[in-house]
C-alpha atoms as a PDB file:
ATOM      1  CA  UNK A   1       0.000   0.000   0.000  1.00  0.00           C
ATOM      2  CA  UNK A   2       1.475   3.126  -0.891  1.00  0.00           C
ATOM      3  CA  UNK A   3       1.310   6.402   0.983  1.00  0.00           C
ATOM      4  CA  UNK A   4      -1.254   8.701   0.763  1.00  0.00           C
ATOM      5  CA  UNK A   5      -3.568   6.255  -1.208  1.00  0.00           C
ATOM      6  CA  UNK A   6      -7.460   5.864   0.014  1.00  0.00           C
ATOM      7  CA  UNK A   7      -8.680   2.351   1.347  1.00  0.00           C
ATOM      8  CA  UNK A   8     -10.904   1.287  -0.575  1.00  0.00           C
ATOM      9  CA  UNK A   9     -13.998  -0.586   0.877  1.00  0.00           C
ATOM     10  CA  UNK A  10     -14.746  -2.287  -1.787  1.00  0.00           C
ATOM     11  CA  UNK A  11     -14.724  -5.338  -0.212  1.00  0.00           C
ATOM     12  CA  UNK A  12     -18.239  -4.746   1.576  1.00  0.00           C
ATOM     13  CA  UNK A  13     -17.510  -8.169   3.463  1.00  0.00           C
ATOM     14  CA  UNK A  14     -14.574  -6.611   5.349  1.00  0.00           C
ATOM     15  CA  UNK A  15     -17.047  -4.659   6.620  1.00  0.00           C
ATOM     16  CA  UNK A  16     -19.972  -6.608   7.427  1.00  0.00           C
ATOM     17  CA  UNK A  17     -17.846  -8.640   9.090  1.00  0.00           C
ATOM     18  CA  UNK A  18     -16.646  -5.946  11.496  1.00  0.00           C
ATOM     19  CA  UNK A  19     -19.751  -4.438  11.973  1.00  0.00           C
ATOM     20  CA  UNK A  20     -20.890  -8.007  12.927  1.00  0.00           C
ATOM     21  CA  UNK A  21     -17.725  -7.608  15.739  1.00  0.00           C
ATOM     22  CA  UNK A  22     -19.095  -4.617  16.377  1.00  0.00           C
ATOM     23  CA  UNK A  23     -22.303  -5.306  17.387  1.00  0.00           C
ATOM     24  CA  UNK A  24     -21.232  -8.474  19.023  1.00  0.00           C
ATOM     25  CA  UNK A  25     -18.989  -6.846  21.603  1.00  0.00           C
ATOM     26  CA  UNK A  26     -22.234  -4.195  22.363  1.00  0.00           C
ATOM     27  CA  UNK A  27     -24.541  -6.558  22.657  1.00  0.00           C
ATOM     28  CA  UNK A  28     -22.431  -8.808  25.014  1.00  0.00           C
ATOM     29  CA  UNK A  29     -21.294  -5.703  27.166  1.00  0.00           C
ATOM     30  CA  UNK A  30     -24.849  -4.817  27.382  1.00  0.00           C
ATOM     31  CA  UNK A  31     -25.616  -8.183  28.469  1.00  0.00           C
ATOM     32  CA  UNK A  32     -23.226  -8.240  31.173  1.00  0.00           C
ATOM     33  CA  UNK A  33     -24.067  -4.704  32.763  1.00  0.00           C
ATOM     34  CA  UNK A  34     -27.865  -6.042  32.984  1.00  0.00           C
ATOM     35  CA  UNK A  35     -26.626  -9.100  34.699  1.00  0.00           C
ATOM     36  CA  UNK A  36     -24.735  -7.760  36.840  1.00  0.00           C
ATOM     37  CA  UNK A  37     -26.510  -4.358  37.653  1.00  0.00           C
ATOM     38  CA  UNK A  38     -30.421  -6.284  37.542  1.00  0.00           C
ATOM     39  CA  UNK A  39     -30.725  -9.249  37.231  1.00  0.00           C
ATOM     40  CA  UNK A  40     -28.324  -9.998  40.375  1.00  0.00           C
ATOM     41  CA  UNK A  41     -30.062  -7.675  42.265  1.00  0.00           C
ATOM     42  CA  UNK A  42     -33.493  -9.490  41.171  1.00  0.00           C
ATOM     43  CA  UNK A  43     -31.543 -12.735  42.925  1.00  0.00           C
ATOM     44  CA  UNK A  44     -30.586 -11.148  45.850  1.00  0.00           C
ATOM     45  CA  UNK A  45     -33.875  -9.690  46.500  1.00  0.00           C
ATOM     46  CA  UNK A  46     -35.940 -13.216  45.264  1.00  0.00           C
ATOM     47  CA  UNK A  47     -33.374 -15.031  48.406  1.00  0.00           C
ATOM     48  CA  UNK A  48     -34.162 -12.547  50.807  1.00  0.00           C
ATOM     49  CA  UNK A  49     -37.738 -12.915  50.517  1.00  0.00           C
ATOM     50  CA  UNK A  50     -37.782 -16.553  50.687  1.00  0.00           C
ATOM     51  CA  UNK A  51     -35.215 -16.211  53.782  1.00  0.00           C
ATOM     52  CA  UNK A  52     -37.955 -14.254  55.629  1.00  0.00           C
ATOM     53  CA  UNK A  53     -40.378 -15.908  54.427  1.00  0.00           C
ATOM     54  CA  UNK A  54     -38.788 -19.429  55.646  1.00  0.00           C
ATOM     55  CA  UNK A  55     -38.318 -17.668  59.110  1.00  0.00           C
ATOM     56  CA  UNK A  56     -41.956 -17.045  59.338  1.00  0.00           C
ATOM     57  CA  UNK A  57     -42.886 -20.494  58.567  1.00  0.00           C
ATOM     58  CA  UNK A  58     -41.286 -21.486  61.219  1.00  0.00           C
ATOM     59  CA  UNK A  59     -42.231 -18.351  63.676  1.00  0.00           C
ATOM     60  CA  UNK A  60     -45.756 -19.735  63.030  1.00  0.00           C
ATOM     61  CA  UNK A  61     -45.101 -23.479  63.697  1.00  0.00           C
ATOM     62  CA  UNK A  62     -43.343 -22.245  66.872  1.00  0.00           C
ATOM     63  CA  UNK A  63     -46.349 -20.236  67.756  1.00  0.00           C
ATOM     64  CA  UNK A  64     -48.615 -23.450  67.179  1.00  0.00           C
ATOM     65  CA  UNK A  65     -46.509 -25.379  69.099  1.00  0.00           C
ATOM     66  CA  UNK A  66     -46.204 -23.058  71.932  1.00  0.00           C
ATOM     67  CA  UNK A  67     -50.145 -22.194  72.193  1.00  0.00           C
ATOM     68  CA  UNK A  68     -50.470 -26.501  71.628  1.00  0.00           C
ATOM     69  CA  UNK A  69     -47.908 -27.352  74.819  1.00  0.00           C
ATOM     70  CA  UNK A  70     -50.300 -24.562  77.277  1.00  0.00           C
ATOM     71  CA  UNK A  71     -53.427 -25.787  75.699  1.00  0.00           C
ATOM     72  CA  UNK A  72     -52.463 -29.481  77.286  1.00  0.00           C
ATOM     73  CA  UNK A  73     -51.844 -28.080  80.764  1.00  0.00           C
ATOM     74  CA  UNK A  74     -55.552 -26.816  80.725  1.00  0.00           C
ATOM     75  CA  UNK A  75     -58.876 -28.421  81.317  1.00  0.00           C
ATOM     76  CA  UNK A  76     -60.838 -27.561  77.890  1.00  0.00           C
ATOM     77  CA  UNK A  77     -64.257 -28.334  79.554  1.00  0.00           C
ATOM     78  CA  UNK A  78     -63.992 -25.284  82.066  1.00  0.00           C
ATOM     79  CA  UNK A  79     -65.622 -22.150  80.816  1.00  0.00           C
ATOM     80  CA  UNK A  80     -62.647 -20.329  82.395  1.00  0.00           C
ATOM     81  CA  UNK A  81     -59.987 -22.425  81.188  1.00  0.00           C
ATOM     82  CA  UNK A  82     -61.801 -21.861  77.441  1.00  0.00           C
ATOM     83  CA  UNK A  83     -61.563 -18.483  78.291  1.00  0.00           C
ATOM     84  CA  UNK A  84     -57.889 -18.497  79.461  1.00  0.00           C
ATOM     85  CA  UNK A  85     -57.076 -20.158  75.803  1.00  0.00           C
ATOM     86  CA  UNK A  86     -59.313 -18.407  73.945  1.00  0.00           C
ATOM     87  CA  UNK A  87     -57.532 -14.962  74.958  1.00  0.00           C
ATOM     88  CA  UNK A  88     -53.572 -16.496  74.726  1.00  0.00           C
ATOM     89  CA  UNK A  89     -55.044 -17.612  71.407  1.00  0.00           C
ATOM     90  CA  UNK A  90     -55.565 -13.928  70.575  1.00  0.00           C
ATOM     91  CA  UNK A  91     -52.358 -12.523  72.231  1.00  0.00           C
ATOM     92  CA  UNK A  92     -50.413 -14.713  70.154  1.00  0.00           C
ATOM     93  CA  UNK A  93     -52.546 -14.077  67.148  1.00  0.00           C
ATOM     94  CA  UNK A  94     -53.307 -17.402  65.781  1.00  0.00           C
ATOM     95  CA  UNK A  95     -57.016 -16.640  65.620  1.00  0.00           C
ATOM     96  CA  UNK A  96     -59.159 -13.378  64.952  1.00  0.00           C
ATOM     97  CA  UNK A  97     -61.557 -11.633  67.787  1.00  0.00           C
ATOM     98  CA  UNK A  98     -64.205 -13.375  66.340  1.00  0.00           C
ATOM     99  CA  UNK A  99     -62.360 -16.446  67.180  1.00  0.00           C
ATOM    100  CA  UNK A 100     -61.917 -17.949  63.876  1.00  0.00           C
ATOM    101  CA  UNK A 101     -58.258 -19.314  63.578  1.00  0.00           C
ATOM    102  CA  UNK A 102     -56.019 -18.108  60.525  1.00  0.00           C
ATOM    103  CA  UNK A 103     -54.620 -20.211  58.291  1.00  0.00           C
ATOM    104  CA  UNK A 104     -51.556 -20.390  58.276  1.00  0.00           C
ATOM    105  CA  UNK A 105     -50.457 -18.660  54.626  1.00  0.00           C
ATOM    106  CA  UNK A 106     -52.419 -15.879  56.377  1.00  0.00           C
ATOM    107  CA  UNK A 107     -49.831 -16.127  59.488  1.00  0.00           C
ATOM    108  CA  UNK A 108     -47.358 -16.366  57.663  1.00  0.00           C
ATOM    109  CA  UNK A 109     -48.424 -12.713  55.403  1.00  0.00           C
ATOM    110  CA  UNK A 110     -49.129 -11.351  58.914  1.00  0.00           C
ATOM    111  CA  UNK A 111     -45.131 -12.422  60.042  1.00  0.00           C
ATOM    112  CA  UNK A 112     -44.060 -10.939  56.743  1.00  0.00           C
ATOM    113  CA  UNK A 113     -45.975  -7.330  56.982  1.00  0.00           C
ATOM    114  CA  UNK A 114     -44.473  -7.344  60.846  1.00  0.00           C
ATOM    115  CA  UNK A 115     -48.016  -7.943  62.552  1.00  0.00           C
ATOM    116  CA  UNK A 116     -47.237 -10.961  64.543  1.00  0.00           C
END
């Protein structure tokens, strides 16, 4: 090649092919900042949540165990004893004022939102 000649691109497939290199490298860089900017973030979040939410799970089954161990101690046929329960049941939150017990996916959404 002599000196002070123009390149020629007449060879259009030197330059698809570099474009294609082009866009390659882009596309892959772009790739990596969303993995590690969003997508890992996403993760962390996603194991978190399932952490807290494996803690509840097993707030709750505490809570049924502990309200389960008093409950034995008691005489269930007394009216005051029913009474006794009835309000530790509350206290602990395992059933409503109306007395229906929660299920326990609702226990568990009450551990999550801080409520129990």
């Amino acid at each position: 090649m002599e000196l002070g000649k123009k390149v020629s691109f007449d060879n259009h497939w030197w330059v698809i092919y570099k474009l294609i290199i082009l866009v390659s490298i882009i596309v892959f860089t772009v790739a990596q900042a969303y993995y590690y900017f969003v997508f890992i973030n996403q993760e962390r979040y996603y194991n978190r949540t399932e952490a807290k939410r494996y803690e509840c799970k097993q707030d709750v089954q505490n809570l049924m165990v502990q309200y389960n161990s008093v409950a034995s101690n008691f005489d269930q046929t007394k009216p005051e004893d029913q009474q006794m329960l009835y309000n530790y049941a509350v206290s602990l939150g395992i059933i409503d004022a109306s007395g229906n017990p929660l299920d326990i996916k609702d226990l568990i959404k009450k551990c999550l939102a801080g409520q129990l």
